[in-house]
C-alpha atoms as a PDB file:
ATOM      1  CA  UNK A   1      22.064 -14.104 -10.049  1.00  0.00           C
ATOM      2  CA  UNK A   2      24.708 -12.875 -12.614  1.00  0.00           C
ATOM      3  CA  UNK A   3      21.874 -12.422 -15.329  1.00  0.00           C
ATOM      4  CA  UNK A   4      19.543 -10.612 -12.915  1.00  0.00           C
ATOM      5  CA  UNK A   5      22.856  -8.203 -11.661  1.00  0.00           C
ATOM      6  CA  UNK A   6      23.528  -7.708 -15.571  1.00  0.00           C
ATOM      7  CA  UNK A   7      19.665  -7.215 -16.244  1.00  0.00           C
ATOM      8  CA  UNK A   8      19.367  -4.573 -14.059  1.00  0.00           C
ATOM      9  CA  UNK A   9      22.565  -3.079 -15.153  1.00  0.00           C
ATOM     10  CA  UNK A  10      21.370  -2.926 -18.479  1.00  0.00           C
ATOM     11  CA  UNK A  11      17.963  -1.295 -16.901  1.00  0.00           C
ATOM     12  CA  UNK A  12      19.589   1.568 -15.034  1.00  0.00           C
ATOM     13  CA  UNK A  13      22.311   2.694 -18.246  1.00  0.00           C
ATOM     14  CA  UNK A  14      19.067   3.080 -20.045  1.00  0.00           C
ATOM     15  CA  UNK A  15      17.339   4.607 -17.346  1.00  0.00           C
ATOM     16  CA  UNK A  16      19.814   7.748 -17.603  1.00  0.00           C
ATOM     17  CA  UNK A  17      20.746   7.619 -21.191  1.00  0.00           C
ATOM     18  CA  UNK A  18      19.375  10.539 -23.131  1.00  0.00           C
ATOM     19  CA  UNK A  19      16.066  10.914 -24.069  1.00  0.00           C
ATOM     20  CA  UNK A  20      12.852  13.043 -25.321  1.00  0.00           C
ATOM     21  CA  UNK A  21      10.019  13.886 -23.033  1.00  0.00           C
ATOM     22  CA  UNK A  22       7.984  11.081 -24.535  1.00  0.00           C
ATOM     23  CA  UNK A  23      10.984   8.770 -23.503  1.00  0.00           C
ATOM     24  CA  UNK A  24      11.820  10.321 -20.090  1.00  0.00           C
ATOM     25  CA  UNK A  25       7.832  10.010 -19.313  1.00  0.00           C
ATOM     26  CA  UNK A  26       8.176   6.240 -20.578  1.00  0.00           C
ATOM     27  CA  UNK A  27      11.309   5.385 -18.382  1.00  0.00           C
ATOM     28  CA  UNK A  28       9.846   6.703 -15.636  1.00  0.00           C
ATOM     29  CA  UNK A  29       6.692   4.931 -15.385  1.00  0.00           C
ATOM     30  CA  UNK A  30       8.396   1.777 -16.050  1.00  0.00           C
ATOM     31  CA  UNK A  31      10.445   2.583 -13.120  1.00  0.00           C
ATOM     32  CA  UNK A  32       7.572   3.208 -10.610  1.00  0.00           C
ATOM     33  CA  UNK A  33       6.270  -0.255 -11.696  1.00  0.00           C
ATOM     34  CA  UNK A  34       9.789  -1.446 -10.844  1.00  0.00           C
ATOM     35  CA  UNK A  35       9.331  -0.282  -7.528  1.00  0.00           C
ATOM     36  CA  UNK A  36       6.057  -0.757  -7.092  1.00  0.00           C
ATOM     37  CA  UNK A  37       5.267  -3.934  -8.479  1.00  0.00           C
ATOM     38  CA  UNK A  38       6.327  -6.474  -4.779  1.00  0.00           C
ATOM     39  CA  UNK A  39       4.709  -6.770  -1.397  1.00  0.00           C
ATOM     40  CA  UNK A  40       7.239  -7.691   0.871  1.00  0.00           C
ATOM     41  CA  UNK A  41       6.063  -9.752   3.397  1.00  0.00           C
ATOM     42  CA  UNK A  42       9.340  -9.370   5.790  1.00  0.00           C
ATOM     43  CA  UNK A  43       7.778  -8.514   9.091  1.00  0.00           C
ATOM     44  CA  UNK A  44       4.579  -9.496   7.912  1.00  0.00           C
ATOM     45  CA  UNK A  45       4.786 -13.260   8.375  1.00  0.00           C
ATOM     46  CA  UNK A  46       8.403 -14.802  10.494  1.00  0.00           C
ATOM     47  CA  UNK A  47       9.535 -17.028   7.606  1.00  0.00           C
ATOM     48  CA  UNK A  48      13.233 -17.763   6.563  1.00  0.00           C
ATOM     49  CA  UNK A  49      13.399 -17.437   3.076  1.00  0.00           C
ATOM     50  CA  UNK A  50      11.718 -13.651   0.980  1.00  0.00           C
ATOM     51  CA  UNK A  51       8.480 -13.978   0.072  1.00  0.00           C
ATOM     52  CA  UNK A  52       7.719 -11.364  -2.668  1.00  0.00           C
ATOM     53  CA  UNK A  53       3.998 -11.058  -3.891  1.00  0.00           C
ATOM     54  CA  UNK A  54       2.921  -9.015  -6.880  1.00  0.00           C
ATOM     55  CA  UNK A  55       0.650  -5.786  -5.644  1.00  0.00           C
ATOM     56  CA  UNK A  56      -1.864  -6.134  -8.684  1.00  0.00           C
ATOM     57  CA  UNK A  57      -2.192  -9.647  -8.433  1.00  0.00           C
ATOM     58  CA  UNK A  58      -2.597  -9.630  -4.541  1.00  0.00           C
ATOM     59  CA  UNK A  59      -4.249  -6.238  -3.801  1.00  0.00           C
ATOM     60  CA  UNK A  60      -8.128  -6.412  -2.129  1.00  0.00           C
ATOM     61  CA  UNK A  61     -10.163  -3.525  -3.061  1.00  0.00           C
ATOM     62  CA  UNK A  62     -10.606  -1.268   0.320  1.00  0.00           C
ATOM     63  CA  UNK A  63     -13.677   0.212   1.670  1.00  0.00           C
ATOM     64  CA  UNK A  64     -13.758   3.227   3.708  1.00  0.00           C
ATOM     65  CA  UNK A  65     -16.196   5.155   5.899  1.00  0.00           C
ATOM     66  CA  UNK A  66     -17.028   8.916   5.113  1.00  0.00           C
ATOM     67  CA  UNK A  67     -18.215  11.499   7.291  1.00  0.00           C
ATOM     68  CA  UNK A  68     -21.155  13.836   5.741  1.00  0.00           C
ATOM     69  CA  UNK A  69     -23.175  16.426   6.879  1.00  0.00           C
ATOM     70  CA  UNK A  70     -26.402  17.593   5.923  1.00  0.00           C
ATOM     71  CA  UNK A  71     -28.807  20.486   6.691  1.00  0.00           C
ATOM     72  CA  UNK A  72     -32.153  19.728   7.204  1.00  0.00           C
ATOM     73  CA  UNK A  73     -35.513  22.497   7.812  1.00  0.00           C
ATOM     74  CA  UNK A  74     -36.708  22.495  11.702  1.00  0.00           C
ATOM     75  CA  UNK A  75     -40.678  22.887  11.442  1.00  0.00           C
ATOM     76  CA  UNK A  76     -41.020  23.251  15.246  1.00  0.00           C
ATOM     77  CA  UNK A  77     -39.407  25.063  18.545  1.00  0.00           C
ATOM     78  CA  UNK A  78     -35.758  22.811  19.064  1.00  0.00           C
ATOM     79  CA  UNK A  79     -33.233  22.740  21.699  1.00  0.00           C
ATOM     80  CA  UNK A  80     -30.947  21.474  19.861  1.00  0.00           C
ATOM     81  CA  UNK A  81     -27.479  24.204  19.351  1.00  0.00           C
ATOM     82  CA  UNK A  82     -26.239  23.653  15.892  1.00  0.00           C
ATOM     83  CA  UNK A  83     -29.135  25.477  14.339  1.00  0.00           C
ATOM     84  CA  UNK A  84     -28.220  27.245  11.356  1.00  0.00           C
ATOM     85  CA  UNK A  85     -30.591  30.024  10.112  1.00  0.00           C
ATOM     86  CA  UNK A  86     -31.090  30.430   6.131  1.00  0.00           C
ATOM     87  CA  UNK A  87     -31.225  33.528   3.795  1.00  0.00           C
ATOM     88  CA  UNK A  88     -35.265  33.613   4.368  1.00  0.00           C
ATOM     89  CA  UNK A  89     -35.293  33.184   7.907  1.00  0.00           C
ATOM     90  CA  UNK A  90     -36.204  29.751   7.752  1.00  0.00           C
ATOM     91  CA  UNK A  91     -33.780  27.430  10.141  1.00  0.00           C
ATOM     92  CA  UNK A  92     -31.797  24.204   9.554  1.00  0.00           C
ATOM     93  CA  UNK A  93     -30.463  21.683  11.780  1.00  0.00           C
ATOM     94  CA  UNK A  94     -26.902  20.471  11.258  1.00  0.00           C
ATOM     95  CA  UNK A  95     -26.822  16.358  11.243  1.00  0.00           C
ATOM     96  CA  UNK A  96     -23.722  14.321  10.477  1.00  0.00           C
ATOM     97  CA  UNK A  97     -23.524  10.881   9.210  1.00  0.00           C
ATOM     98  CA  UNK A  98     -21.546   8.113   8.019  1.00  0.00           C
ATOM     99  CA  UNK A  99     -21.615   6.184   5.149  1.00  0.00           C
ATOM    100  CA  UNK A 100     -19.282   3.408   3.624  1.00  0.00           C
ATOM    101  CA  UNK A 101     -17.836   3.398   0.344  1.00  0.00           C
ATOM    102  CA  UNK A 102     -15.599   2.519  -2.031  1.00  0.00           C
ATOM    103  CA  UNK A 103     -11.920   4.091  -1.834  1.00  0.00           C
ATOM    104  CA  UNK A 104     -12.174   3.192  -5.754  1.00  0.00           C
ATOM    105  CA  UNK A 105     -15.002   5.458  -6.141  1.00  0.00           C
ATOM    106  CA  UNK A 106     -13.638   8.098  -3.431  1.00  0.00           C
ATOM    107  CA  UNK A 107     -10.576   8.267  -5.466  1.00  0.00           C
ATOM    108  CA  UNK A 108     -13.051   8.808  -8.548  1.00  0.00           C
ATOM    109  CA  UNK A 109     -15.091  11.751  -6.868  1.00  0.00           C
ATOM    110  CA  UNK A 110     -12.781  13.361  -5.015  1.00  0.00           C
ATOM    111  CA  UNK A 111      -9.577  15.461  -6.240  1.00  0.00           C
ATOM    112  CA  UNK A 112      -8.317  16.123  -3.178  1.00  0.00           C
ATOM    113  CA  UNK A 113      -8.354  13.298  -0.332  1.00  0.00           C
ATOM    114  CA  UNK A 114      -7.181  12.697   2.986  1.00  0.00           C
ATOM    115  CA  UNK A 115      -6.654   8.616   3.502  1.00  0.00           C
ATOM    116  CA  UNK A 116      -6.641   7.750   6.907  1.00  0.00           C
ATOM    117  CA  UNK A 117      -6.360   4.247   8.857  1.00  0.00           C
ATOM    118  CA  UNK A 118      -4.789   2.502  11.822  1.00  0.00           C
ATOM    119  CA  UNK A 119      -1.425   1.117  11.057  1.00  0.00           C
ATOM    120  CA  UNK A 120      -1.036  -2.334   8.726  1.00  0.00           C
ATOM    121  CA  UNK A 121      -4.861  -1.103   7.630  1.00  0.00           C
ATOM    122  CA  UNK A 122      -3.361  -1.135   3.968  1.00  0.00           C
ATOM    123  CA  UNK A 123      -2.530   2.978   3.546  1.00  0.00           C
ATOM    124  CA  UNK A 124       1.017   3.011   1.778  1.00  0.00           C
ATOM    125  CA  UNK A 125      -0.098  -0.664  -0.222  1.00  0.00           C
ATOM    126  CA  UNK A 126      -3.077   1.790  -1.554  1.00  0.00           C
ATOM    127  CA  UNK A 127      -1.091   4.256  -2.541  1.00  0.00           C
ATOM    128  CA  UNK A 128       1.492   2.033  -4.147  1.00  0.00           C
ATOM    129  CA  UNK A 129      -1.393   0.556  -5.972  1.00  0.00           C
ATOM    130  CA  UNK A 130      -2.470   4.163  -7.481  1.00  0.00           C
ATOM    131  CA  UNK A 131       1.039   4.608  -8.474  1.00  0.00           C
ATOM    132  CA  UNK A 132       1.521   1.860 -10.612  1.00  0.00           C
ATOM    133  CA  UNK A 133      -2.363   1.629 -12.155  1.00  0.00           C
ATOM    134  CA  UNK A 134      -1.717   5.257 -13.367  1.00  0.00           C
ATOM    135  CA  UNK A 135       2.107   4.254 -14.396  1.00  0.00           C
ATOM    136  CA  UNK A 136       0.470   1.488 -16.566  1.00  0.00           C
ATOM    137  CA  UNK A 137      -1.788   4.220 -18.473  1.00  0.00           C
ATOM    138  CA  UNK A 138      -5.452   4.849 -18.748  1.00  0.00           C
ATOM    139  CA  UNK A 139      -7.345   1.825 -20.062  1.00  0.00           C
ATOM    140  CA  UNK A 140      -6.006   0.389 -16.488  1.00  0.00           C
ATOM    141  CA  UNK A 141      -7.064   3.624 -14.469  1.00  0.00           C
ATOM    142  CA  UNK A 142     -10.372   2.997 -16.307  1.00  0.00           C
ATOM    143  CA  UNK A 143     -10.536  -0.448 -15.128  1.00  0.00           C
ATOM    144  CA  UNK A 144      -9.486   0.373 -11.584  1.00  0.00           C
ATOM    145  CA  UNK A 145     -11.217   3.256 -11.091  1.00  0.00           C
ATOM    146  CA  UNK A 146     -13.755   4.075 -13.535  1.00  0.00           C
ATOM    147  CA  UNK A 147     -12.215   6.731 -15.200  1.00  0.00           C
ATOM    148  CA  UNK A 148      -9.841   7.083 -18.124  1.00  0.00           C
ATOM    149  CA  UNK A 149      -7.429   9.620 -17.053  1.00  0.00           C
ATOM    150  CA  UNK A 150      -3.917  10.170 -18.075  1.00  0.00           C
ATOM    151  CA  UNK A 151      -1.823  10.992 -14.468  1.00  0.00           C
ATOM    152  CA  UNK A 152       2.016  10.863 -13.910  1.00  0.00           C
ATOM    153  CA  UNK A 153       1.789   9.390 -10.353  1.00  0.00           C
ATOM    154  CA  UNK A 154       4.378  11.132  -8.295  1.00  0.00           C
ATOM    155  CA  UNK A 155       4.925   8.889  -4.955  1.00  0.00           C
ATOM    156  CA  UNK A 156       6.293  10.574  -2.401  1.00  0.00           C
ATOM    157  CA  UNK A 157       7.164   9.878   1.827  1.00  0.00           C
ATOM    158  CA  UNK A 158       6.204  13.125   3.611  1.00  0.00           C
ATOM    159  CA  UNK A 159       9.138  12.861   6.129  1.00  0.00           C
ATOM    160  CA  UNK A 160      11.702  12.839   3.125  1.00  0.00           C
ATOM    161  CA  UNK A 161      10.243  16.319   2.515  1.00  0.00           C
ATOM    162  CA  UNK A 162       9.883  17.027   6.309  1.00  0.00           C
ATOM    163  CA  UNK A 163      13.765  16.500   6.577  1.00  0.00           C
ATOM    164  CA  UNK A 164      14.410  18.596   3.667  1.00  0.00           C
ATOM    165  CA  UNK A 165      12.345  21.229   5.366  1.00  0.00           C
ATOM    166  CA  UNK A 166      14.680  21.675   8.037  1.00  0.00           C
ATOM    167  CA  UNK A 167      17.479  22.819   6.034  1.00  0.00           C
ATOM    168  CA  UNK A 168      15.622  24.521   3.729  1.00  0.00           C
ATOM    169  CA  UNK A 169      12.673  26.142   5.193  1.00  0.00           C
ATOM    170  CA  UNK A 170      11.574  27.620   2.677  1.00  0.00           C
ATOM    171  CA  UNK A 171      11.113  24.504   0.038  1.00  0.00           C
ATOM    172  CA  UNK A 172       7.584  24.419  -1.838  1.00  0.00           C
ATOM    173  CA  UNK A 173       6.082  20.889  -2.462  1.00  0.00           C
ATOM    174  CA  UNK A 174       6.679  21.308  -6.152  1.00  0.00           C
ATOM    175  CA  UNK A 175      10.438  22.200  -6.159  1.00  0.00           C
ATOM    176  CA  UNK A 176      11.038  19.040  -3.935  1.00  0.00           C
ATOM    177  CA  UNK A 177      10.094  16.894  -6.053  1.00  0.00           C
ATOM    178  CA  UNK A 178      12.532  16.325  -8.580  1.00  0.00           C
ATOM    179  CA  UNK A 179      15.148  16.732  -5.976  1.00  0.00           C
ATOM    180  CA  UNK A 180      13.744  13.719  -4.101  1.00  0.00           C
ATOM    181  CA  UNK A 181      13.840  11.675  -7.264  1.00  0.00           C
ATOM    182  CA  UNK A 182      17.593  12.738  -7.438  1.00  0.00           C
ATOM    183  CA  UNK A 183      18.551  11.899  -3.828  1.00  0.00           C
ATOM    184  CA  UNK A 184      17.441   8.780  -4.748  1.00  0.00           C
ATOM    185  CA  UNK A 185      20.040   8.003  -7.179  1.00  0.00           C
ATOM    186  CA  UNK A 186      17.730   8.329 -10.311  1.00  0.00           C
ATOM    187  CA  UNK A 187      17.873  10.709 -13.354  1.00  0.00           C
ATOM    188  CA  UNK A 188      16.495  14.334 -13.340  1.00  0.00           C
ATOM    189  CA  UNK A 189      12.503  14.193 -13.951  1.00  0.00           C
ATOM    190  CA  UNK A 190      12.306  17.589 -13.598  1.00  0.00           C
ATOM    191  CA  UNK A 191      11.477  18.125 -17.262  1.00  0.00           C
ATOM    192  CA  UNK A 192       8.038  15.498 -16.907  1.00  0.00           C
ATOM    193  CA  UNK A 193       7.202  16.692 -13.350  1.00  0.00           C
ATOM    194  CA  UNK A 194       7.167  20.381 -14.410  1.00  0.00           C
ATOM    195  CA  UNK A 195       4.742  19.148 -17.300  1.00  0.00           C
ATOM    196  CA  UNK A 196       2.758  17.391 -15.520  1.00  0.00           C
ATOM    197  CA  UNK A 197       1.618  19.976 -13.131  1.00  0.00           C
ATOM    198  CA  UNK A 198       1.596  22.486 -15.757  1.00  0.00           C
ATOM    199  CA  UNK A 199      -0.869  20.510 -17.822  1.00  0.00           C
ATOM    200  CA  UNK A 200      -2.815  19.161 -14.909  1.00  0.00           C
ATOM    201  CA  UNK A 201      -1.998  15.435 -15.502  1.00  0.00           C
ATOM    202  CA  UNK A 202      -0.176  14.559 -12.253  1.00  0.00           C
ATOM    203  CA  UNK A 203      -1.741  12.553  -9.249  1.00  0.00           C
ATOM    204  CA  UNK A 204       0.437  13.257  -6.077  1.00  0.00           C
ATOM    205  CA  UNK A 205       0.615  10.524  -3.564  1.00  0.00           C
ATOM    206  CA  UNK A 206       1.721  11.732  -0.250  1.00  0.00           C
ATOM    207  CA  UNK A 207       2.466   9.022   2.376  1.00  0.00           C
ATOM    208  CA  UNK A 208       2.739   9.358   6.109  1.00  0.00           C
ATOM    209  CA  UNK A 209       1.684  12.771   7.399  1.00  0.00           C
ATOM    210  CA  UNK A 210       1.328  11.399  11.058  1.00  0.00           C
ATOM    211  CA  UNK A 211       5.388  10.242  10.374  1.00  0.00           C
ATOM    212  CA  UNK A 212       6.799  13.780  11.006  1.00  0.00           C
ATOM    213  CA  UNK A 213       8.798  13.924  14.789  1.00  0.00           C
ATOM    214  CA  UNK A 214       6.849  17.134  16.131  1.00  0.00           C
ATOM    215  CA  UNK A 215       3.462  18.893  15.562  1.00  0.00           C
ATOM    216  CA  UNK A 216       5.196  21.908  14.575  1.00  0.00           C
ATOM    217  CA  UNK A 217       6.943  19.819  11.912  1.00  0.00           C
ATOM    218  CA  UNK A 218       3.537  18.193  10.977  1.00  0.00           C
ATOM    219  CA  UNK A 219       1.761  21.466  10.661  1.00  0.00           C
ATOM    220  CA  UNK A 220       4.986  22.922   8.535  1.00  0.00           C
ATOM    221  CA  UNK A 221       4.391  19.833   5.495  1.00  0.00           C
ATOM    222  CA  UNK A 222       0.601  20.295   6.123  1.00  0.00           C
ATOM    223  CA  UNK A 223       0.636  24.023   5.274  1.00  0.00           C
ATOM    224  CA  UNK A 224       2.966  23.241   2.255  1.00  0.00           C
ATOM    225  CA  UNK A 225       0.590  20.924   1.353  1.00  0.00           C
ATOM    226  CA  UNK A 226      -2.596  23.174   1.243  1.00  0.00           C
ATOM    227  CA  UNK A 227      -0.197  25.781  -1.057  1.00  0.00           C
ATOM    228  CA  UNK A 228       0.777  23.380  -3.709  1.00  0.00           C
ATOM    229  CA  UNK A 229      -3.205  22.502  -3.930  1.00  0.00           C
ATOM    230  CA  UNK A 230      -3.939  26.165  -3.995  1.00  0.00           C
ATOM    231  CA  UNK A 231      -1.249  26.847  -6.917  1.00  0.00           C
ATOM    232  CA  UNK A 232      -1.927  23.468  -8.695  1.00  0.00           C
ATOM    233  CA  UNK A 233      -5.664  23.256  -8.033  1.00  0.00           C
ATOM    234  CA  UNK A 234      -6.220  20.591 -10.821  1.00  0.00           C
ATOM    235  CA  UNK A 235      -3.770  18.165 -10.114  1.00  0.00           C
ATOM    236  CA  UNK A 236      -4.896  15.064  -7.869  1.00  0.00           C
ATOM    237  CA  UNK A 237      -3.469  15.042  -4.602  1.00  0.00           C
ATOM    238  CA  UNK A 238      -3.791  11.832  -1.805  1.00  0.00           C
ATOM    239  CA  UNK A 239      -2.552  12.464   1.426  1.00  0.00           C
ATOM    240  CA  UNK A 240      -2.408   9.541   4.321  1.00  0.00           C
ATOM    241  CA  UNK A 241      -2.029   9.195   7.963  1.00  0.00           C
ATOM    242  CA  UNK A 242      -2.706   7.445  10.816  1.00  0.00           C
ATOM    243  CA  UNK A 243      -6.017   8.415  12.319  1.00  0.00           C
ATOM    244  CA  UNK A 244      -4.103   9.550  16.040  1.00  0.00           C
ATOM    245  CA  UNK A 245      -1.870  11.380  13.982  1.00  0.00           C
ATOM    246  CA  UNK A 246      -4.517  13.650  12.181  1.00  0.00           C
ATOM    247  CA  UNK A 247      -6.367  16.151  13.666  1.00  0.00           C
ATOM    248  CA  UNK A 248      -9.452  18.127  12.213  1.00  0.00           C
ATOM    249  CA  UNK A 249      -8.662  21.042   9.738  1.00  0.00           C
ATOM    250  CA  UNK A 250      -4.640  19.942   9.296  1.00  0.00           C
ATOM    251  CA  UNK A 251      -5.987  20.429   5.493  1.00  0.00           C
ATOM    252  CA  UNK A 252      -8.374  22.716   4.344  1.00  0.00           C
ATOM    253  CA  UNK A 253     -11.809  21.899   3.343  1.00  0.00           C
ATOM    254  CA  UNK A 254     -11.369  20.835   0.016  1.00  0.00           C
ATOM    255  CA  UNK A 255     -10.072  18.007   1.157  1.00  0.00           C
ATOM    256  CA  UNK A 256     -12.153  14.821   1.790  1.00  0.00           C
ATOM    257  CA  UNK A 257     -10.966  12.948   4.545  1.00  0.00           C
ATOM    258  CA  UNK A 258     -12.261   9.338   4.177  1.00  0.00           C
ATOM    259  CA  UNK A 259     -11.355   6.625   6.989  1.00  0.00           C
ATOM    260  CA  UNK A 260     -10.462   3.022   6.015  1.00  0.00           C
ATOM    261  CA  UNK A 261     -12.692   0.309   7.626  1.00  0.00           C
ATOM    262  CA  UNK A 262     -12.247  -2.837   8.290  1.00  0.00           C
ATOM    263  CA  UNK A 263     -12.929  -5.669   6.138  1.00  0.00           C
END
């Protein structure tokens, strides 16, 4: 135990010692795989000793269900009422579908995405998962995900930036997050963070939308959530929630609201 007290001793001097972007970028992905890298099966399974698992060793690739919507020509008289008349005259009916797929290749297609999923369905493990494959670089993204990006993942629980909404009403997405990293006892990031979204190589995970105490509150972080995507259109952006606690339109359009499904 002394070793392990002393190891991380050691970890955290470094962690705030000075450093050059290149080094501040380094320190902090190694610290999202720190806190990344465990499940915790405490309420999980009623054992008496900690089980900790390792999340790349143990994570199951999810599946989700996605909701599209396609126009197609009416050739005869309908009754049907979402008829939607085209540039020529000619008229379309409105059908919506489902379709499964892989959250692997949602995450691929989609920049923006709305993950949503009754609770223990695996949202926050997902999420912790996309943190540390893009905190390990791109050959892993690649292998994940089937695409070699380099992202600074930015994790990030919506009510922590709920609660600083209510002392500060006026706090944008971006300028709360090196301020979170801060109230959690860690060095200033603001240097990477602020390079990140200016170059367009961040991916921000935002956890728990359906975790804010009021709808007012929930509409408040939703409507800070659809500015930071309008000011930082490139940058990746996954939202979740519990499917009650979503309701049609919270986000704009652009976002791609994909369901989790059950195994």
């Amino acid at each position: 135990k002394e070793h392990g007290d002393r190891q991380q001793m050691l970890a955290r001097l470094r962690l705030f010692a000075p450093a050059s972007l290149d080094e501040l970028r380094q320190r902090y992905n190694e610290y999202v795989i720190r806190a990344c890298q465990w499940v915790d099966l405490r309420g999980v399974l009623q054992m008496r000793n900690i089980v900790r698992l390792p999340l790349a060793e143990v994570f199951v690739p999810l599946h989700a269900t996605m909701e599209t919507e396609t126009f197609e020509p009416i050739n005869m008289p309908t009754d049907a009422t979402d008829v939607t008349v085209g540039p020529g005259r000619e008229r379309f009916e409105r059908r919506r579908s489902q379709r499964r797929i892989a959250l692997a290749d949602a995450i691929r297609q989609h920049q923006h995405l709305v993950i949503l999923g009754d609770p223990g369905a695996g949202k926050s493990t997902l999420l912790r998962f996309l943190a540390i494959t893009y905190a390990q670089g791109p050959e892993q993204v690649r292998q994940q995900f089937g695409v070699a990006e380099q992202r600074l993942s930015v994790l990030v629980p919506l009510a922590a930036f709920s609660e600083a909404q209510s002392t500060q009403p006026d706090m944008t997405l971006a300028a709360f997050l090196p301020q979170y990293f801060l109230t959690q006892g860690l060095p200033d990031f603001s240097p990477i963070l602020t390079e990140a979204l200016t170059w367009k190589r961040a991916f921000l995970l935002l956890d728990g939308l359906d975790e804010m105490l009021t709808t007012q509150n929930r509409a408040a972080v939703a409507q800070a959530i659809s500015a930071f995507s309008r000011d930082y259109p490139a940058v990746r952006i996954a939202v979740t929630s519990r499917i009650a606690g979503y309701a049609a339109g919270l986000l704009p359009g652009h976002f791609t609201t994909v369901t989790i499904a059950p195994f």
